[in-house]
N, C-alpha and C. Protein backbone atom coordinates (compact mmCIF):
# COMPACT_ATOMS: atom_id res chain seq x y z
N UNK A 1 106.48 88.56 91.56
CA UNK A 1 105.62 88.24 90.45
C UNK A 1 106.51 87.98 89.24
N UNK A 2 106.02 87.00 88.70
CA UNK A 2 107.32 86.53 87.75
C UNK A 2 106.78 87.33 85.96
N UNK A 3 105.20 87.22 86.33
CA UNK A 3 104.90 87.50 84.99
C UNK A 3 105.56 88.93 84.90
N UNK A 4 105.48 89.52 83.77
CA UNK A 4 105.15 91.00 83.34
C UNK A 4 104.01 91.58 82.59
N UNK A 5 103.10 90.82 83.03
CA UNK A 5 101.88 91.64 82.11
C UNK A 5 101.46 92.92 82.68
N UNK A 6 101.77 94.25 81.62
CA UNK A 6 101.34 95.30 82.08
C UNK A 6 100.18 96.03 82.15
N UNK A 7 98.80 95.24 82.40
CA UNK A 7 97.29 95.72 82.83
C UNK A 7 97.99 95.08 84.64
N UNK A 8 98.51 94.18 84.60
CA UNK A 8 98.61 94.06 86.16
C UNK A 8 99.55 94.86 87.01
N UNK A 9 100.69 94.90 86.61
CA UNK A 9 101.57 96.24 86.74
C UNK A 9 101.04 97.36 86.86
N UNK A 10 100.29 97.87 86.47
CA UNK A 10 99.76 98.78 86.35
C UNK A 10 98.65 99.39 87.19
N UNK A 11 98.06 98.10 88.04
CA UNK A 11 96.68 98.04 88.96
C UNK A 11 97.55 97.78 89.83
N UNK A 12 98.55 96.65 90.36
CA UNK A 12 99.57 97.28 91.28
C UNK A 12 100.10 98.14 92.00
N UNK A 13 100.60 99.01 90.97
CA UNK A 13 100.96 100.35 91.01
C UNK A 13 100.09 101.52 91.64
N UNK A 14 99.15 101.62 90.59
CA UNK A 14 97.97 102.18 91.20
C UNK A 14 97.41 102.02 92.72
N UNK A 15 97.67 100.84 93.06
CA UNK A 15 97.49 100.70 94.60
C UNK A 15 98.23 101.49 95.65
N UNK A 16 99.77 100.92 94.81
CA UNK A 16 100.62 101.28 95.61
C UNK A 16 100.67 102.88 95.91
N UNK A 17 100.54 103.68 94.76
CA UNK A 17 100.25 104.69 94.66
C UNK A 17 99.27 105.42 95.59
N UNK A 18 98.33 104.99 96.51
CA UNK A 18 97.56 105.51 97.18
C UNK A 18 97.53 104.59 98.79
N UNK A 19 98.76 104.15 98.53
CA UNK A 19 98.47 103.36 100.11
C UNK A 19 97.78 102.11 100.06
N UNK A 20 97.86 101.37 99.44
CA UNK A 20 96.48 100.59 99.56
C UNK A 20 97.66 99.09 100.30
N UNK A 21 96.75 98.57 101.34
CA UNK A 21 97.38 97.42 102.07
C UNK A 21 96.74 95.94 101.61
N UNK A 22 97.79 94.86 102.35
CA UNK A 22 97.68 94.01 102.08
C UNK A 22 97.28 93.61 100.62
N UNK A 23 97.82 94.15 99.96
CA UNK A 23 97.76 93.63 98.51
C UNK A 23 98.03 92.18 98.08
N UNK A 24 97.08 91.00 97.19
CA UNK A 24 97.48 89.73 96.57
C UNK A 24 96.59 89.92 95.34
N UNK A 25 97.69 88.79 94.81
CA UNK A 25 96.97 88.55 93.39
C UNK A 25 97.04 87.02 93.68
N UNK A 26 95.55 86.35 93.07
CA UNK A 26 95.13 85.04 92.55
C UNK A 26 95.28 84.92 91.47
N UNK A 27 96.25 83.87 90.87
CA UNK A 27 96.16 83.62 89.47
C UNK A 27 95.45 82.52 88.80
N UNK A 28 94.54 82.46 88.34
CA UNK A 28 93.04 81.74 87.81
C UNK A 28 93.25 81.47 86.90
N UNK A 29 94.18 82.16 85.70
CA UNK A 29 94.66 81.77 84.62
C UNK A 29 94.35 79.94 83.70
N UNK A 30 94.95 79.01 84.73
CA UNK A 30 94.67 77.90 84.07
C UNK A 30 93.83 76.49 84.76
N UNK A 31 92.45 78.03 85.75
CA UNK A 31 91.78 77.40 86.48
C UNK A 31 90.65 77.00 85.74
N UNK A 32 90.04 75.46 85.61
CA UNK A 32 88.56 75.35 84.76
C UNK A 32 87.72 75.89 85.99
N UNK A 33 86.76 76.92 84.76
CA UNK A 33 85.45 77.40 85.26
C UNK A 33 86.15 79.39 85.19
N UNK A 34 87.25 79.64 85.44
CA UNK A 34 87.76 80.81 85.66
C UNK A 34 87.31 82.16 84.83
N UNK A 35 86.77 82.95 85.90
CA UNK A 35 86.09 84.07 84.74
C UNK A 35 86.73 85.16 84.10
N UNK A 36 88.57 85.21 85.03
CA UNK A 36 89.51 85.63 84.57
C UNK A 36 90.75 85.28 84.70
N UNK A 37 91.71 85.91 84.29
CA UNK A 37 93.38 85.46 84.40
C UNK A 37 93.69 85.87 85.97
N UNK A 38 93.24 86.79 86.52
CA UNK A 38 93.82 87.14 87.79
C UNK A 38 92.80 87.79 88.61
N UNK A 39 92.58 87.12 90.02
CA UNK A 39 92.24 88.78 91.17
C UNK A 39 92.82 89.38 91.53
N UNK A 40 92.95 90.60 91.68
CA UNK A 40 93.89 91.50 92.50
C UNK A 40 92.68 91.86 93.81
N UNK A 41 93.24 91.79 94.99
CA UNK A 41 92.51 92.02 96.25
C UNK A 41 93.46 93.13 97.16
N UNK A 42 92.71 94.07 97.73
CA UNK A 42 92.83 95.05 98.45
C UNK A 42 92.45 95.53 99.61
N UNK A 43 93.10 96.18 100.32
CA UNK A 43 92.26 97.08 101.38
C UNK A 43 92.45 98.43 101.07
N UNK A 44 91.50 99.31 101.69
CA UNK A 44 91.80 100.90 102.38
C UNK A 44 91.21 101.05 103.87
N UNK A 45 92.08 102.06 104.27
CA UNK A 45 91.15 102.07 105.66
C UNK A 45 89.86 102.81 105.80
N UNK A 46 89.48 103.42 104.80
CA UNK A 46 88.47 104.27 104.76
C UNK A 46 87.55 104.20 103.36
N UNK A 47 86.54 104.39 103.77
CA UNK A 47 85.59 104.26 102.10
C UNK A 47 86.39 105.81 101.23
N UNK A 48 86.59 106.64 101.76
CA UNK A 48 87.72 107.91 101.36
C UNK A 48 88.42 107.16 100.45
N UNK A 49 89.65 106.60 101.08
CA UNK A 49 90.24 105.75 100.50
C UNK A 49 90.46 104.44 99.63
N UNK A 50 89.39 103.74 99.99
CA UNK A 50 89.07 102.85 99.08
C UNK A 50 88.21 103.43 97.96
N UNK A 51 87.83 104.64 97.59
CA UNK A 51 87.32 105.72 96.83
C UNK A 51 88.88 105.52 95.81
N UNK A 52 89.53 106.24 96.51
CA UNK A 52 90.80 106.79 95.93
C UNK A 52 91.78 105.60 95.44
N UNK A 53 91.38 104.77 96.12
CA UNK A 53 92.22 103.42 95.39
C UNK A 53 91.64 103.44 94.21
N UNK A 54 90.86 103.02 93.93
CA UNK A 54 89.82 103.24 92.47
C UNK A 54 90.38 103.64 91.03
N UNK A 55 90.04 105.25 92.08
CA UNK A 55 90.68 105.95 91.07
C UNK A 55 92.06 106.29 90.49
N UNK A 56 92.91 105.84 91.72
CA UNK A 56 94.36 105.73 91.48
C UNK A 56 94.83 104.50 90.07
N UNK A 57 93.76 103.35 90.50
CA UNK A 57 94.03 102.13 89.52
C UNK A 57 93.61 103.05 88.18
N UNK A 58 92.40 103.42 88.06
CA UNK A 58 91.81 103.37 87.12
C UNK A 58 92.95 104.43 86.26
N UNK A 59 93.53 105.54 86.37
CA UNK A 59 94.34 106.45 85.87
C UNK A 59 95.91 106.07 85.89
N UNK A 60 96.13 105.10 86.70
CA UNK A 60 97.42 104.40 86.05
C UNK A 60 97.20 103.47 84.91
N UNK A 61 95.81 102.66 84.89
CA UNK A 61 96.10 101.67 83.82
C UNK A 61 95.81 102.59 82.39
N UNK A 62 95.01 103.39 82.77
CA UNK A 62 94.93 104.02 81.40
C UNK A 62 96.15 104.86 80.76
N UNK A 63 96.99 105.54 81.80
CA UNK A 63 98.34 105.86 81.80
C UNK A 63 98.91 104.48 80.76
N UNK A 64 99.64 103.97 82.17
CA UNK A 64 100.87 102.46 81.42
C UNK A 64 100.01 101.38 80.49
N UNK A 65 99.06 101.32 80.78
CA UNK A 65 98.38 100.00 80.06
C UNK A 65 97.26 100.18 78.71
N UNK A 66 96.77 101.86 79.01
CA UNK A 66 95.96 102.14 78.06
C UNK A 66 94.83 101.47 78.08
N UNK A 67 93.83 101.44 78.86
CA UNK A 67 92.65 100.62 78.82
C UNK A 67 91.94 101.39 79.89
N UNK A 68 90.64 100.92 79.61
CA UNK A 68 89.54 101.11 80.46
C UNK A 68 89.04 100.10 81.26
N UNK A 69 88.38 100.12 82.44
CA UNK A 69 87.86 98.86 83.03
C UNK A 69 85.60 98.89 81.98
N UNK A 70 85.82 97.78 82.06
CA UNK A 70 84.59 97.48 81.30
C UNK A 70 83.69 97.75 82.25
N UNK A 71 83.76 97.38 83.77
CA UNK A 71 82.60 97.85 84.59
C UNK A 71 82.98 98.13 86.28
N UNK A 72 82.57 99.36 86.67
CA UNK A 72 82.95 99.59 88.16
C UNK A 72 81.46 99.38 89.12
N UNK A 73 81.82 98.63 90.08
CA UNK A 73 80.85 98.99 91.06
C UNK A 73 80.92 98.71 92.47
N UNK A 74 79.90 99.76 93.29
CA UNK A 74 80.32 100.02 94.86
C UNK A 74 81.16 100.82 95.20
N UNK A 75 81.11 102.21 94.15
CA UNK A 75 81.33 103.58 94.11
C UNK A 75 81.15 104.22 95.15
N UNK A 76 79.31 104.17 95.35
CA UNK A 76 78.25 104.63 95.66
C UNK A 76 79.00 104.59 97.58
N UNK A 77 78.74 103.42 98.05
CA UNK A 77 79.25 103.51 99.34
C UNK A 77 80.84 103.32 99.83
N UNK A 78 81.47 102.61 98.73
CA UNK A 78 82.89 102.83 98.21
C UNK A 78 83.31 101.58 99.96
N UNK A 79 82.87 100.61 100.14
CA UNK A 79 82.92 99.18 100.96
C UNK A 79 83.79 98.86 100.35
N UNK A 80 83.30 97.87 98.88
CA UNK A 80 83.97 97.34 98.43
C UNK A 80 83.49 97.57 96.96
N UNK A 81 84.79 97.78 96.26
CA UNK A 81 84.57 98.66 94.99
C UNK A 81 84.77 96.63 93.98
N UNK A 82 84.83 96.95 93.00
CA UNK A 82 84.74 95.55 92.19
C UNK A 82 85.23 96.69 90.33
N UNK A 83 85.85 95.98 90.00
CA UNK A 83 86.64 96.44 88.74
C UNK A 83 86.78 95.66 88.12
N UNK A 84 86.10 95.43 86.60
CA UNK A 84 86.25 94.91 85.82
C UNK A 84 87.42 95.42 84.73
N UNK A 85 88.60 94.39 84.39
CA UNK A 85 89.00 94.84 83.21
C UNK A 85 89.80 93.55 82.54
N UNK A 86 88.17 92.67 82.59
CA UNK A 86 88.12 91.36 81.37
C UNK A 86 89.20 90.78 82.08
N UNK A 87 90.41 90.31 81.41
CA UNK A 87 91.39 89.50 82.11
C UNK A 87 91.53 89.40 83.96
N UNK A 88 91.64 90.91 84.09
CA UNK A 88 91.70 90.96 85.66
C UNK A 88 90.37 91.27 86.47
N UNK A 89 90.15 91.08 87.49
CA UNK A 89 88.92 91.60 88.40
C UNK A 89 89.35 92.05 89.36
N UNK A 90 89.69 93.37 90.18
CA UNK A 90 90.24 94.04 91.04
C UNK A 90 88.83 94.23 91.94
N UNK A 91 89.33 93.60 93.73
CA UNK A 91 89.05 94.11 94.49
C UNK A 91 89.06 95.34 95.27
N UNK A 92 88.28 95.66 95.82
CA UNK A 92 88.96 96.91 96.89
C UNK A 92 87.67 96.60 97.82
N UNK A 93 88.65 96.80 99.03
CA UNK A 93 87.61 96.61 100.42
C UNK A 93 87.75 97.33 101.61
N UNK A 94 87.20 97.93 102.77
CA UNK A 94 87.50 98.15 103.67
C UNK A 94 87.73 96.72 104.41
N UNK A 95 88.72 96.90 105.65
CA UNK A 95 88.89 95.41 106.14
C UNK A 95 87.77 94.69 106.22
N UNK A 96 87.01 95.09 107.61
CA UNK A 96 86.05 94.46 108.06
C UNK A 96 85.26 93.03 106.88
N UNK A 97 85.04 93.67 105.88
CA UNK A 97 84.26 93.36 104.64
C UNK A 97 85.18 92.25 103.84
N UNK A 98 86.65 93.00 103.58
CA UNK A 98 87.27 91.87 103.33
C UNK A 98 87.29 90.28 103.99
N UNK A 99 87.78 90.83 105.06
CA UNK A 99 87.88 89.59 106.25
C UNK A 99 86.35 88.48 106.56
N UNK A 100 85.48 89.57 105.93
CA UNK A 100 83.97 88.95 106.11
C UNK A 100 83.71 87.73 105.25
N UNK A 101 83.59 88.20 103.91
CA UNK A 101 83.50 87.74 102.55
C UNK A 101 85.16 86.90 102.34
N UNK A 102 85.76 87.06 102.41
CA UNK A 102 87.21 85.75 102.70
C UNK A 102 87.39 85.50 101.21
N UNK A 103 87.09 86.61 100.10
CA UNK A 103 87.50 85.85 98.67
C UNK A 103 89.09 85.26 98.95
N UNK A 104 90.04 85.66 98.98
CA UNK A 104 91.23 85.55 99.16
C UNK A 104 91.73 84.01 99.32
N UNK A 105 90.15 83.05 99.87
CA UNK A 105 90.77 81.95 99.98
C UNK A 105 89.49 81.03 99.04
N UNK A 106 88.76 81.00 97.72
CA UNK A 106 88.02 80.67 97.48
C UNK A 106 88.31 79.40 96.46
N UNK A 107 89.41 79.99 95.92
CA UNK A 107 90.54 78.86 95.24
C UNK A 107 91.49 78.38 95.22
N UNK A 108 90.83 77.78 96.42
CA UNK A 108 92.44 76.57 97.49
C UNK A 108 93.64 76.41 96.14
N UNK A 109 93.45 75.79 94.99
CA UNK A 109 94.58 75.43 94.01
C UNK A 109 94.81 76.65 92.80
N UNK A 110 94.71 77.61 93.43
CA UNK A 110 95.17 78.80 92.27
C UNK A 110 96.42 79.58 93.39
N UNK A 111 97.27 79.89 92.55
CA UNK A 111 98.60 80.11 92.91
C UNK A 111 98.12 81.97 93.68
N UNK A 112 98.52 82.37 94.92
CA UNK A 112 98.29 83.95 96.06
C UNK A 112 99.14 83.89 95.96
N UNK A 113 99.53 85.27 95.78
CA UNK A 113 101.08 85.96 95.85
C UNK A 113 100.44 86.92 96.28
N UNK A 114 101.06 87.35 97.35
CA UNK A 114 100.90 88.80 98.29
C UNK A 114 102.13 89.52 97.63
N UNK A 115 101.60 91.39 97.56
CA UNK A 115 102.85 91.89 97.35
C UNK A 115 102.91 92.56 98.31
N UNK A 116 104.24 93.29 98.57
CA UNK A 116 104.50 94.32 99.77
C UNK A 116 103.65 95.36 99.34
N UNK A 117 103.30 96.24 100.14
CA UNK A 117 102.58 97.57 100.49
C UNK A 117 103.72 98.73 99.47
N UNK A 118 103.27 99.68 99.77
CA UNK A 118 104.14 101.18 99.49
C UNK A 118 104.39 101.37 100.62
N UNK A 119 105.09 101.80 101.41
CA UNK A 119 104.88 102.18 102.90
C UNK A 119 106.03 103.47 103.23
């Protein structure tokens, strides 16, 4: 990742911090129609875990980045969680759901960068 913006660094991290796989970011940035600068997309293997991804993001960005996300949802069954924080929109999914729904490929001409895992 070439940028350094640290709300994304920071939701990164937070992933990494709890295991979270197959991590990419879409950059939408200087896409017309774009409702933000970036997706970040995720897995966990467990709604447990995709619980805990969550919360891992949510307490690093407020840590390094100092912010709040404006809106969380899909807590409740913790599938696929959705995180608002204005510039970015953070996924989290169990596979199945990911692989279902296929955001990952919705904007053929916006630049995916996968990062490595924590492992």
């Amino acid at each position: 990742m070439t940028e350094k913006d640290p709300l994304l660094q920071s939701i990164i991290e937070g992933i990494r911090e709890k295991k979270g796989k197959n991590i990419c970011t879409i950059q939408l940035k200087d896409m017309p129609g774009a409702v933000c600068d970036y997706f970040v997309i995720c897995e966990g293997n467990t709604p447990t875990q995709v619980s805990a991804l969550a919360g891992s993001i949510e307490m690093t960005v407020k840590k390094y980045a100092g912010g709040n996300p404006l809106r969380i949802h899909g807590q409740q069954r913790a599938e696929w969680i959705g995180m608002d924080y204005g510039s970015i929109i953070v996924h989290i999914f169990l596979p199945g759901l990911r692989s279902f729904y296929n955001i990952d490929s919705l904007w053929e001409d916006a630049r995916l960068e996968h990062i490595p895992s924590a492992d």
